[in-house]
Protein backbone atom coordinates (compact mmCIF):
# COMPACT_ATOMS: atom_id res chain seq x y z
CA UNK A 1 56.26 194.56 90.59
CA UNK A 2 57.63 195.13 87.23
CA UNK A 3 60.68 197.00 86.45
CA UNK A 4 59.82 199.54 83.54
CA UNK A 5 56.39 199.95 81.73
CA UNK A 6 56.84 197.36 79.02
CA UNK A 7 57.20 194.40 81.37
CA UNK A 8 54.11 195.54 82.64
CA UNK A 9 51.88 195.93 79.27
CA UNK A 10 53.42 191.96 78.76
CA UNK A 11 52.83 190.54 82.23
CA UNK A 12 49.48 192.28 81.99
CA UNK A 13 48.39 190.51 78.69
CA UNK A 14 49.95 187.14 79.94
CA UNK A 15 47.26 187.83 82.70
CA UNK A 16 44.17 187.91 80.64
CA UNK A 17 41.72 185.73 81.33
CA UNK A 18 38.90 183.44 79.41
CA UNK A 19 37.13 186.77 79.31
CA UNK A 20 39.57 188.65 78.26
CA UNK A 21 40.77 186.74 75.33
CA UNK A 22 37.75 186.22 74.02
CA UNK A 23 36.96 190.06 74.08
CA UNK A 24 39.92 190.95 72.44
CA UNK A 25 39.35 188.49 70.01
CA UNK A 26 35.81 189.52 69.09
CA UNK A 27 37.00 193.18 68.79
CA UNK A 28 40.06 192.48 66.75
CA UNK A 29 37.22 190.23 64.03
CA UNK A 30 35.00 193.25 64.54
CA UNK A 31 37.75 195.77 63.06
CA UNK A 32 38.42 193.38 60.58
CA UNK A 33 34.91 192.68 59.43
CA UNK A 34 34.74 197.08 59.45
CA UNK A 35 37.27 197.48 57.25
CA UNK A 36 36.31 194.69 55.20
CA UNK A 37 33.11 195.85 54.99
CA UNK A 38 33.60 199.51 55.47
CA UNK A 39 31.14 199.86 58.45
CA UNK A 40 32.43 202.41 60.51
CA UNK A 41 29.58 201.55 63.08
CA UNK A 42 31.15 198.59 63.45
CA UNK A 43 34.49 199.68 63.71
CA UNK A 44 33.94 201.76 66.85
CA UNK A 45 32.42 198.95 68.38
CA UNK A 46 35.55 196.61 67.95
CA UNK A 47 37.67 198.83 69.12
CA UNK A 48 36.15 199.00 72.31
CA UNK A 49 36.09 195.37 72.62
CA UNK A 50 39.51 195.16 72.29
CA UNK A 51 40.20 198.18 74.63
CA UNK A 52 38.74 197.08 77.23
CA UNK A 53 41.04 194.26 78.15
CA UNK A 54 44.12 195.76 77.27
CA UNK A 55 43.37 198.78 79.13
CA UNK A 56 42.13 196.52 82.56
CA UNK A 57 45.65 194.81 81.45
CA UNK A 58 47.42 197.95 81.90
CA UNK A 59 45.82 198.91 85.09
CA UNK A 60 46.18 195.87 87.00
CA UNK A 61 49.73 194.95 85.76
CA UNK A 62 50.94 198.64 87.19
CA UNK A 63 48.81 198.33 90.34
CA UNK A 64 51.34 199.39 92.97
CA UNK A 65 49.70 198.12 96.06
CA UNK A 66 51.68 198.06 99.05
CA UNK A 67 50.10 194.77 101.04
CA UNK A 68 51.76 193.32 103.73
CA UNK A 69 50.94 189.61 105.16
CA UNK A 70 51.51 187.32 108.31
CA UNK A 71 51.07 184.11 109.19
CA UNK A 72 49.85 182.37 112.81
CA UNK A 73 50.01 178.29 113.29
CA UNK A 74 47.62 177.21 116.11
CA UNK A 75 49.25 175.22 117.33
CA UNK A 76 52.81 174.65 115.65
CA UNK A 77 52.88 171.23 116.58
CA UNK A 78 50.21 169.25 115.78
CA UNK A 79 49.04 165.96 116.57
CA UNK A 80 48.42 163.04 114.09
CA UNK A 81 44.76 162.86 112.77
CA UNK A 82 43.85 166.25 114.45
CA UNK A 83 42.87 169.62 113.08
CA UNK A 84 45.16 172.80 112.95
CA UNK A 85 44.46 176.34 112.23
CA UNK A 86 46.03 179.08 110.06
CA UNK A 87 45.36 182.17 110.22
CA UNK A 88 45.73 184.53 107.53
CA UNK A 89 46.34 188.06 108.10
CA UNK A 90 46.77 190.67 104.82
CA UNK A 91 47.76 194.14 106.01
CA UNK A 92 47.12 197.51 103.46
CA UNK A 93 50.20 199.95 104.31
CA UNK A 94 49.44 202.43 101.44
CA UNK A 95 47.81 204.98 101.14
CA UNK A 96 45.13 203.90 98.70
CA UNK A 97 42.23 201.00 99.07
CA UNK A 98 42.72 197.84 97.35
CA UNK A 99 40.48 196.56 94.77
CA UNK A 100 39.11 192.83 94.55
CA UNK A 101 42.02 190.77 95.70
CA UNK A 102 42.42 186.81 95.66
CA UNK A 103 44.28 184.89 98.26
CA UNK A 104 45.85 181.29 97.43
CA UNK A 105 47.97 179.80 100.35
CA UNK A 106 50.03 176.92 99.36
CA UNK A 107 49.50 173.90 100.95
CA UNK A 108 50.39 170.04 100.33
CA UNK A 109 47.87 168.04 99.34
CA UNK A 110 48.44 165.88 102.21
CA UNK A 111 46.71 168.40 104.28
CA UNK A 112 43.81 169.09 102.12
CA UNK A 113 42.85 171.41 99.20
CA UNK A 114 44.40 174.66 98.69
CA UNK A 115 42.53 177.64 100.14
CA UNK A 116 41.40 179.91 98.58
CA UNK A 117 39.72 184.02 99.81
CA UNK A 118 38.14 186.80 97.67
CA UNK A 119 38.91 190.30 99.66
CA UNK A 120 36.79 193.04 98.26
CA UNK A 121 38.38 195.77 98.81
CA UNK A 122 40.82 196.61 101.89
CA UNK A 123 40.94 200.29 103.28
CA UNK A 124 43.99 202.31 103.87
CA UNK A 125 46.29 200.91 106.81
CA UNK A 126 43.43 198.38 107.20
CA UNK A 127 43.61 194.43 107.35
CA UNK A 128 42.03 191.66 106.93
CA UNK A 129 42.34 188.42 108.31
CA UNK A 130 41.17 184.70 107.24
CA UNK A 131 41.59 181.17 108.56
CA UNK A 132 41.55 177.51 107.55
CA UNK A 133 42.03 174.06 108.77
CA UNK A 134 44.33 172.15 108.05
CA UNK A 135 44.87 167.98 109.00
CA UNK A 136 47.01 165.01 108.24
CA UNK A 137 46.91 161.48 109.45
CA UNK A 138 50.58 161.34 108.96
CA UNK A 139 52.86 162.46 111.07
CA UNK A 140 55.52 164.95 109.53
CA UNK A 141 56.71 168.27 108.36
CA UNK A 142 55.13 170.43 106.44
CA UNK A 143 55.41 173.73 104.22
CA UNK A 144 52.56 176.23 104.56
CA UNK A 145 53.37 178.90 101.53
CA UNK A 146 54.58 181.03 100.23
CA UNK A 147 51.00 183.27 99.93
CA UNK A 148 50.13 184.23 96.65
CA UNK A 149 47.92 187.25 95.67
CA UNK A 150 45.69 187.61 92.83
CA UNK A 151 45.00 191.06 91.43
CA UNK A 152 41.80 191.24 89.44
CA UNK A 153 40.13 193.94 87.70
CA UNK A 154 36.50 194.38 88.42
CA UNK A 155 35.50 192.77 85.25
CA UNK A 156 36.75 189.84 85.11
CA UNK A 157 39.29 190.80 82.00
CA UNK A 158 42.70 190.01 83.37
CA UNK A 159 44.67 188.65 86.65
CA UNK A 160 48.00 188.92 87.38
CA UNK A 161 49.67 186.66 90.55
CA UNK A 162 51.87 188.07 93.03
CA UNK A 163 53.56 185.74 95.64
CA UNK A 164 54.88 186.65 99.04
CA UNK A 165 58.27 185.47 100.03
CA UNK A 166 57.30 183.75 103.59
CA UNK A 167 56.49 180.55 104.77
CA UNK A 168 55.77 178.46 107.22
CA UNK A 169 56.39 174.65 108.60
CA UNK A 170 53.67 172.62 110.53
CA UNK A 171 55.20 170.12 112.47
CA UNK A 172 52.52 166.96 113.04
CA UNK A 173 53.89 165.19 115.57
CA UNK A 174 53.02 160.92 116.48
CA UNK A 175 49.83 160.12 118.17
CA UNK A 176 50.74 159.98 122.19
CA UNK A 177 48.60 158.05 124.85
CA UNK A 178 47.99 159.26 128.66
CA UNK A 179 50.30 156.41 130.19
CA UNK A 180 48.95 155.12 133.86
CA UNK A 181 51.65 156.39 136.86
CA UNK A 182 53.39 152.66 137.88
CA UNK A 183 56.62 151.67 139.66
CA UNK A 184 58.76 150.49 137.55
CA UNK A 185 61.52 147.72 138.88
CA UNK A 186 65.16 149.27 139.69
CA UNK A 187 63.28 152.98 138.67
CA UNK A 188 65.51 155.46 140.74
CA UNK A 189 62.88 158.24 141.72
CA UNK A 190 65.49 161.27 142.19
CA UNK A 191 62.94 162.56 144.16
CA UNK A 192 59.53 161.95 146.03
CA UNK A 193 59.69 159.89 149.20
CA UNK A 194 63.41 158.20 148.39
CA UNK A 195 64.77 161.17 147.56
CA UNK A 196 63.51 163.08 151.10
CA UNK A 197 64.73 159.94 152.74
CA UNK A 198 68.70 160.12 151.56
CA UNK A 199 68.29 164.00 152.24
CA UNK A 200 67.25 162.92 155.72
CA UNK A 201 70.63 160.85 156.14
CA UNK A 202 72.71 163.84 155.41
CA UNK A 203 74.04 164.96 158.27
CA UNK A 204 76.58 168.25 158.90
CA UNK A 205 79.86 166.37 157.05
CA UNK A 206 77.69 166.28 153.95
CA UNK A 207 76.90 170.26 153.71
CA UNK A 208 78.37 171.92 151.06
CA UNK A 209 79.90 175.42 152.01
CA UNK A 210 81.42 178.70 150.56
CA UNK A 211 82.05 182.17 151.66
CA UNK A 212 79.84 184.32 152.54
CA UNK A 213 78.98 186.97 149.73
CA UNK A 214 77.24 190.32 150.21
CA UNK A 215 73.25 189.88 149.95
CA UNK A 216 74.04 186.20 150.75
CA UNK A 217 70.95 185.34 153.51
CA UNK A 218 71.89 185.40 157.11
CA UNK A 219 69.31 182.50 157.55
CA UNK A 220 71.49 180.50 155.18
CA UNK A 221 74.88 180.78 157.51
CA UNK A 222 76.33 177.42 158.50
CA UNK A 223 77.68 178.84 162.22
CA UNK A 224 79.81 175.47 163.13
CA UNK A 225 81.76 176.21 160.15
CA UNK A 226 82.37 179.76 160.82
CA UNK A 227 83.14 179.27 163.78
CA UNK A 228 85.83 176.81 162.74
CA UNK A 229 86.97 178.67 160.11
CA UNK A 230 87.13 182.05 161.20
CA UNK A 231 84.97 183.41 158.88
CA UNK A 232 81.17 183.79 157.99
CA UNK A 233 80.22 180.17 155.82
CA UNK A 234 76.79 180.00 154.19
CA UNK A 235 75.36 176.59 152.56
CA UNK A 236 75.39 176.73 149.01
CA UNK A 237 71.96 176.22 147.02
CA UNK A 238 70.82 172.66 147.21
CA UNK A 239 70.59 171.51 143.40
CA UNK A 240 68.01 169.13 142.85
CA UNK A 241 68.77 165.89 141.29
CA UNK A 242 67.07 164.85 138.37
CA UNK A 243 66.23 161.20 137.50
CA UNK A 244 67.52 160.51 133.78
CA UNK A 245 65.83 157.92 131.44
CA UNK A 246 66.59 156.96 127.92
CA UNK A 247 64.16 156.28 125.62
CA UNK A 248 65.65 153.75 122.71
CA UNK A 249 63.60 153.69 119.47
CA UNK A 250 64.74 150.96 116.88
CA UNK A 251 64.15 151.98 113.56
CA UNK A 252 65.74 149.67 111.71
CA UNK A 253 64.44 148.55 108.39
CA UNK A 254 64.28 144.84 108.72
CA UNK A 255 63.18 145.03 112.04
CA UNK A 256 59.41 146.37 111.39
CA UNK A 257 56.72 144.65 109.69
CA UNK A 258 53.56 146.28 107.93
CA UNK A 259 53.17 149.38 105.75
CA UNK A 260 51.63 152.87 106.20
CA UNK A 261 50.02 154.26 109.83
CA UNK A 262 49.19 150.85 110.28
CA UNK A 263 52.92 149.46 110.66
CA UNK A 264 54.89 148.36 113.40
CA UNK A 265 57.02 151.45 112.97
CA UNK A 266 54.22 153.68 113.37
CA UNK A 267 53.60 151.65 116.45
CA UNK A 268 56.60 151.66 117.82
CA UNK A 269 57.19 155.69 116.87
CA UNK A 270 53.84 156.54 118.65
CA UNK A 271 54.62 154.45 121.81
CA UNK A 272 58.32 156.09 122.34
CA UNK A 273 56.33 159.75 121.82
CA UNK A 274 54.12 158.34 124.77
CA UNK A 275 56.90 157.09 127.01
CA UNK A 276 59.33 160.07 126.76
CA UNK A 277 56.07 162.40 127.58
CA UNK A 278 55.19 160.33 130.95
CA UNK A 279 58.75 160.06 131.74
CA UNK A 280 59.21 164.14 131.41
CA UNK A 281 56.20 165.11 133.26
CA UNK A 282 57.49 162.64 136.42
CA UNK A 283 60.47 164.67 136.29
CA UNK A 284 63.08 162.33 134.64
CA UNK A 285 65.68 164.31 132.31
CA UNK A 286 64.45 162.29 129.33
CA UNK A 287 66.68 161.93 125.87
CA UNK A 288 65.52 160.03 122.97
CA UNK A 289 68.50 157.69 121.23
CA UNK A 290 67.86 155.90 118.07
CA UNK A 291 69.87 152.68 116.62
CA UNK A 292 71.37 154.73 114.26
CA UNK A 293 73.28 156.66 117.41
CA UNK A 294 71.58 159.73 117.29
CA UNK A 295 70.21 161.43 120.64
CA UNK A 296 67.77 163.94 121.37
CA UNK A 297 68.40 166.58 123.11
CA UNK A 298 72.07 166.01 122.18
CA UNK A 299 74.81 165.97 124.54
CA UNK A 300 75.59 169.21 126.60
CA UNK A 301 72.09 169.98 126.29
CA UNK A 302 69.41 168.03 128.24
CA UNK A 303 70.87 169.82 131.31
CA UNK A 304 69.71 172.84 130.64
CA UNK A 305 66.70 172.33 128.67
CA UNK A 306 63.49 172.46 130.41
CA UNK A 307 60.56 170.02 130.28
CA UNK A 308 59.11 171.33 127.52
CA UNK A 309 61.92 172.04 125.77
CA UNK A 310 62.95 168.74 125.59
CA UNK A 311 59.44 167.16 124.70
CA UNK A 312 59.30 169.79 121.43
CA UNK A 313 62.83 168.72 120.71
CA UNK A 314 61.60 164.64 120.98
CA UNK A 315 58.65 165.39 119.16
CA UNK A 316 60.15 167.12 116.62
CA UNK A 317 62.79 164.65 115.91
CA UNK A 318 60.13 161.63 116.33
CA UNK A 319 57.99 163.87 113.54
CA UNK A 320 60.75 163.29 110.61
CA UNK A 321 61.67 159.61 111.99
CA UNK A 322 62.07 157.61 109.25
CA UNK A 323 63.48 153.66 108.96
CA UNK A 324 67.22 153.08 108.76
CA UNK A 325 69.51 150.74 106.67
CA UNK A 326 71.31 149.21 109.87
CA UNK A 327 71.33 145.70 110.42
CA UNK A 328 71.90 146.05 114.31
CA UNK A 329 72.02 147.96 117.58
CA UNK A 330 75.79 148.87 117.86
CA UNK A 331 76.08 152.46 116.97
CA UNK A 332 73.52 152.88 120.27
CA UNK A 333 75.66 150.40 122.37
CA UNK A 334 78.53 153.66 122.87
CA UNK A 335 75.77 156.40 124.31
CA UNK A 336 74.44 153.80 126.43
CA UNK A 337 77.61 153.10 128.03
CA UNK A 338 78.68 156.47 128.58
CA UNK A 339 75.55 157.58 130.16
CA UNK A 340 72.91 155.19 130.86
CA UNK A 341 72.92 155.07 134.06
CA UNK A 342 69.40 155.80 134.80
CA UNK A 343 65.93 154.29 133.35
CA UNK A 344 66.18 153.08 130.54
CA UNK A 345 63.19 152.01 127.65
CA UNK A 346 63.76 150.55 124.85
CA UNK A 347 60.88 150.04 122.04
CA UNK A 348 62.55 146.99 119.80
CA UNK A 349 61.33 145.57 116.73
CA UNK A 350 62.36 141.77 115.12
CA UNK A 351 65.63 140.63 117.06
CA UNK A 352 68.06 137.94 116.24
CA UNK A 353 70.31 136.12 119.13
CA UNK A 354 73.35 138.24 118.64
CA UNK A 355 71.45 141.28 119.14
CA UNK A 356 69.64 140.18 122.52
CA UNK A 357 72.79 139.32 123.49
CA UNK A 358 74.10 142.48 123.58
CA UNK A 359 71.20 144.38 124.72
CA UNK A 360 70.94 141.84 127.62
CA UNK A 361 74.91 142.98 128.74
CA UNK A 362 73.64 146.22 128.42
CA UNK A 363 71.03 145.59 131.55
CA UNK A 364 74.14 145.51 133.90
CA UNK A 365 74.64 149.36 132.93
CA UNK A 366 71.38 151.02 133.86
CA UNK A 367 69.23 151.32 137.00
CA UNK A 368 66.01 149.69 135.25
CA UNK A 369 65.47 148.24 131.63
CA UNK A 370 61.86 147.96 130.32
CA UNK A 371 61.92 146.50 127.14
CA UNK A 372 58.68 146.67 124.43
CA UNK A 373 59.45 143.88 122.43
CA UNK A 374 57.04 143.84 119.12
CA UNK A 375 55.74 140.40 117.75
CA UNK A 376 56.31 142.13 114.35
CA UNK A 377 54.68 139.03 112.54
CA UNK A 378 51.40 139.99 113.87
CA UNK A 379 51.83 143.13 112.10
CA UNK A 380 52.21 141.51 109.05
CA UNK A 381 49.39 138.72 109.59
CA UNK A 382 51.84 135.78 110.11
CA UNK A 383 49.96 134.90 113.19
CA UNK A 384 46.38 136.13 112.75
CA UNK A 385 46.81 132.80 109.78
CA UNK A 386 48.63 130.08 111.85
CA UNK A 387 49.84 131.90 115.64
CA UNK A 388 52.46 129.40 115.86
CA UNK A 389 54.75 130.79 112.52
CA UNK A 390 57.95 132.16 113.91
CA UNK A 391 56.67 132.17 117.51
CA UNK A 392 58.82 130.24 119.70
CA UNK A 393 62.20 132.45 118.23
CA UNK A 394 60.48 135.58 119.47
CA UNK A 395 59.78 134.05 122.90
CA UNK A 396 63.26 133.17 123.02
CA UNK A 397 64.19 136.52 122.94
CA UNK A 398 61.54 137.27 125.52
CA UNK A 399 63.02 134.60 128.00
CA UNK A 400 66.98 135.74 126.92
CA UNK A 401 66.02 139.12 128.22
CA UNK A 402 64.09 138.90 130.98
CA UNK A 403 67.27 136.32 132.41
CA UNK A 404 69.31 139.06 132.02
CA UNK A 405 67.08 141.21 133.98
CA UNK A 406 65.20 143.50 131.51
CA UNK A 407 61.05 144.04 132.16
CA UNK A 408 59.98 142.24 129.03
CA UNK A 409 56.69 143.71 127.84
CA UNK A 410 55.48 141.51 124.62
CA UNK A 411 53.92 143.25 122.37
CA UNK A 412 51.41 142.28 119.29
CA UNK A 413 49.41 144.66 117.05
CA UNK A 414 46.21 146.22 118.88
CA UNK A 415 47.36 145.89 121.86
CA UNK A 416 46.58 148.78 124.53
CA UNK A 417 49.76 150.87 125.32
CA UNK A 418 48.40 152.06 128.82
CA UNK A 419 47.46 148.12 129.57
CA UNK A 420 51.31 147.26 128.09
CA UNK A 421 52.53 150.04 130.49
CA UNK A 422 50.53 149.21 133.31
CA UNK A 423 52.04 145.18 133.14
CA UNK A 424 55.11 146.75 133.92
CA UNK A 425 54.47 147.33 137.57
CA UNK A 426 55.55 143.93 138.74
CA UNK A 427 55.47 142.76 135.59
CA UNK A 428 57.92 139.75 136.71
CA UNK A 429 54.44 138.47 137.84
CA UNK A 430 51.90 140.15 135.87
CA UNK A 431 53.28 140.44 132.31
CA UNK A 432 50.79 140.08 129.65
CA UNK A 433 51.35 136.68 127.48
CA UNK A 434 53.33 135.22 131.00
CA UNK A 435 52.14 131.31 129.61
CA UNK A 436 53.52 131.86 125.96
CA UNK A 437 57.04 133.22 127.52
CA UNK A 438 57.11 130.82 129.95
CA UNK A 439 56.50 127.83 127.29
C-alpha cells in the first residue's frame, strides 16, 4: 500500500498497461494536433483519452482493499510422480466489495506452470477459494509462494501487483514399494510369538515392584511382596519392548552409477524409503543413518517419537538426500557401534576390499545384517555391453560378506524390490544370482 499520495499517482502509472499507454499516448498527439491546429473539438477529445488512464491509475493505485489469504497442501508430503493439491483461499475483511482481482501463486517450474485466477468481484467478509495441481517426478522440497494479487480496473487501463508475505513448502518424498512380510535371519521380533514366549518364562523374581500410590489399582497389588514387606506393593506398568533396526543409506559419490531418476542413487534412495516404512509398520523403532554419520530421528529422540513421526522425519530427510564427497563408510562405523544392536539394513553402492572389510566386522555387532549390494555397472550399461566387465570384484564382495554373516541381496538395475526383499527369507538358499556368487 503506498505511503503518501504521490507514491501512489507513480506506482499507478508504472502499472499501466498496453492499453493504457497507448491511450495516453493517442490523447497526448490529440492535444497536440488541437493546438496545432486549433481544433478545440479535438482538444476535448484528447483530453479524455489521456484521462482516462491516469484517472483508472489513480483509483487502482489507492485501492485500499483489505484481503486476507491462506494456503492448504493436500497432502504435505507428496510422493514422486504423483499429483498434489493447493488450495487457494482469498478472504475480503473490509467493508467494501472488491473489484476484478488476479491471482498468481508462485510456483517452480519443476512443478508445472504458474497458476493463474480472475475473481470478479468478492463481497464484504466473503471468500473465495481456488485450487490447482501440482506434480514432480523428482523428489524434493519445494516453495509454493508468496501469492501475488493483481488489481485491475475494469477497463483494462492499468494493474498494479500486490504480493502476500506467506508461503509454503511441498515436501515430495522417494517413490516407496509395499514390501512382502518375511523372516529375516537373526531378526529379533520384540514381540509376536517370541516375545509372549520370554514373558511366559518370567516368573515372580522377575516382577518389578513399587509402592503403592493412591488411585493405584487394587487388581494390580503384588500380595507376596506385601506381605514380605509390610506394606501394600503393586507391579509397575509393563513397558513394551520395541525391536530397533537401522536403516544405512550410502550416498557416497563414487559409489553410484547413472544420472537423473534413473540412477543408482535414486534406486538406492527409493529402496531405503521402502525398507524403513515396512520396518516401522512391524513395529521396529526404525532410524535412518547415512555414510556421512548423520541419523534420523537423531539421538534422544526415536524413543519418544511415534510411528509416524519417525516415517515423516525419514521421509523428509530422504526428500533433500543428496550424494556426498566421502570416500568411505567410517563416519557410520561410530553410531553403529554404539547402538546397533538390533536389525540392521544397509543399501550399499560400489565397494572396494577395505570397505567390506569393515562392514563385515561390523556383522558381529547387530542381531541381523541384510545387505542390498548394487551392481552399479549395470546402472551405467557396463554389463548390458559385455556382463563380464568388472563382475567377478563385485561378487567378491558378495562372497566377503555373506562369510562374515551378512544376507547378501545382489542387486542390478530393474530388478523388483519386493522379489529382492522376498530372497531374503532364507536367502542363504534362495538368494537371487546364488550361481554368479557362488562362481
Amino acid at each position: 500500500m503506498p505511503s503518501d499520495p504521490t507514491s501512489g499517482v507513480r506506482a499507478g502509472l508504472r502499472g499501466l498497461t498496453t492499453r493504457g499507454r497507448s491511450f495516453l499516448a493517442a490523447g497526448i498527439t490529440a492535444v497536440l494536433c488541437a493546438y496545432l491546429l486549433d481544433q478545440d473539438a479535438l482538444l476535448r477529445v484528447g483530453l479524455l483519452l489521456a484521462a482516462l488512464p491516469l484517472a483508472a491509475a489513480m483509483v487502482v493505485a489507492n485501492t485500499r482493499y483489505r484481503v486476507a489469504s491462506g494456503r492448504r497442501l493436500s497432502p504435505r508430503r507428496a510422493v514422486a510422480g504423483q499429483e498434489a493439491r493447493v488450495h487457494l483461499r482469498v478472504d475480503n475483511v473490509s467493508r467494501v466489495p472488491t473489484g476484478l482481482l488476479l491471482l498468481e501463486d508462485k510456483v517452480p517450474y519443476v512443478l508445472g506452470p504458474r497458476p493463474r485466477f480472475v475473481l470478479d468481484r468478492v463481497e464484504p467478509r466473503g471468500y473465495r477459494e481456488v485450487s490447482y495441481r501440482v506434480r514432480s517426478d523428482l523428489r524434493g522440497r519445494y516453495p509454493l509462494g508468496p501469492l501475488q494479487l493483481r488489481l485491475s480496473d475494469p477497463f483494462g487501463m492499468c494493474e498494479v501487483n500486490r504480493s502476500f508475505s506467506a508461503s509454503d513448502v511441498l515436501t515430495v518424498v522417494p517413490q516407496i514399494q509395499a514390501l512382502p512380510h518375511v523372516r529375516l535371519s537373526g531378526e529379533w521380533a520384540g514381540q509376536g510369538e517370541s516375545r509372549s514366549r520370554t514373558l511366559a518364562l518370567a516368573g515372580d523374581d522377575d516382577v518389578i515392584l513399587r509402592e503403592y500410590r493412591p488411585g493405584d489399582d487394587l487388581r494390580r497389588v503384588h500380595w507376596k511382596s506385601t506381605a514380605r514387606y509390610g506394606e501394600l506393593m503393586v507391579r509397575r506398568e509393563e513397558q513394551p519392548q520395541r525391536a530397533r533396526a537401522t536403516v544405512l543409506l550410502d550416498t557416497r559419490e563414487i559409489g553410484h552409477r547413472g544420472s537423473g531418476p534413473a540412477s543408482s542413487f535414486e534406486w538406492a534412495v527409493s529402496c531405503a524409503a521402502s525398507v524403513a516404512a515396512h520396518l516401522l509398520e512391524r513395529g521396529y523403532q526404525t532410524r535412518l543413518l547415512t555414510d556421512t554419520g548423520q541419523s534420523v530421528p537423531g539421538p534422544g529422540t526415536g524413543g519418544t517419537n511415534t510411528a509416524a513421526d519417525s516415517s515423516g522425519l525419514i521421509l523428509d530427510a530422504l526428500a533433500i538426500a543428496d550424494l556426498s564427497d566421502g570416500g568411505g563408510l567410517s563416519r557410520a562405523e561410530e553410531p553403529l557401534r554404539t547402538g546397533g544392536e538390533g536389525l540392521l539394513v544397509a543399501v550399499l553402492g560400489d565397494l572396494d576390499e577395505e570397505q567390506a572389510t569393515r562392514l563385515a566386522r561390523l556383522r558381529s555387532r547387530t542381531g541381523g545384517a541384510v545387505a542390498l549390494l548394487l551392481d552399479t555397472g549395470t546402472w551405467a550399461g557396463l554389463r548390458m555391453l559385455a556382463p563380464d566387465t568388472g563382475g567377478e570384484q563385485f561378487q567378491a564382495r558378495v562372497r566377503q560378506l555373506r562369510e562374515a554373516g551378512w544376507t547378501v541381496l545382489p542387486v542390478r538395475s530393474g530388478d523388483s524390490l519386493p522379489d529382492l526383499w522376498r530372497a531374503a527369507d532364507g536367502a542363504r538358499t534362495t538368494s537371487p544370482y546364488r550361481e554368479e556368487a557362488g562362481a
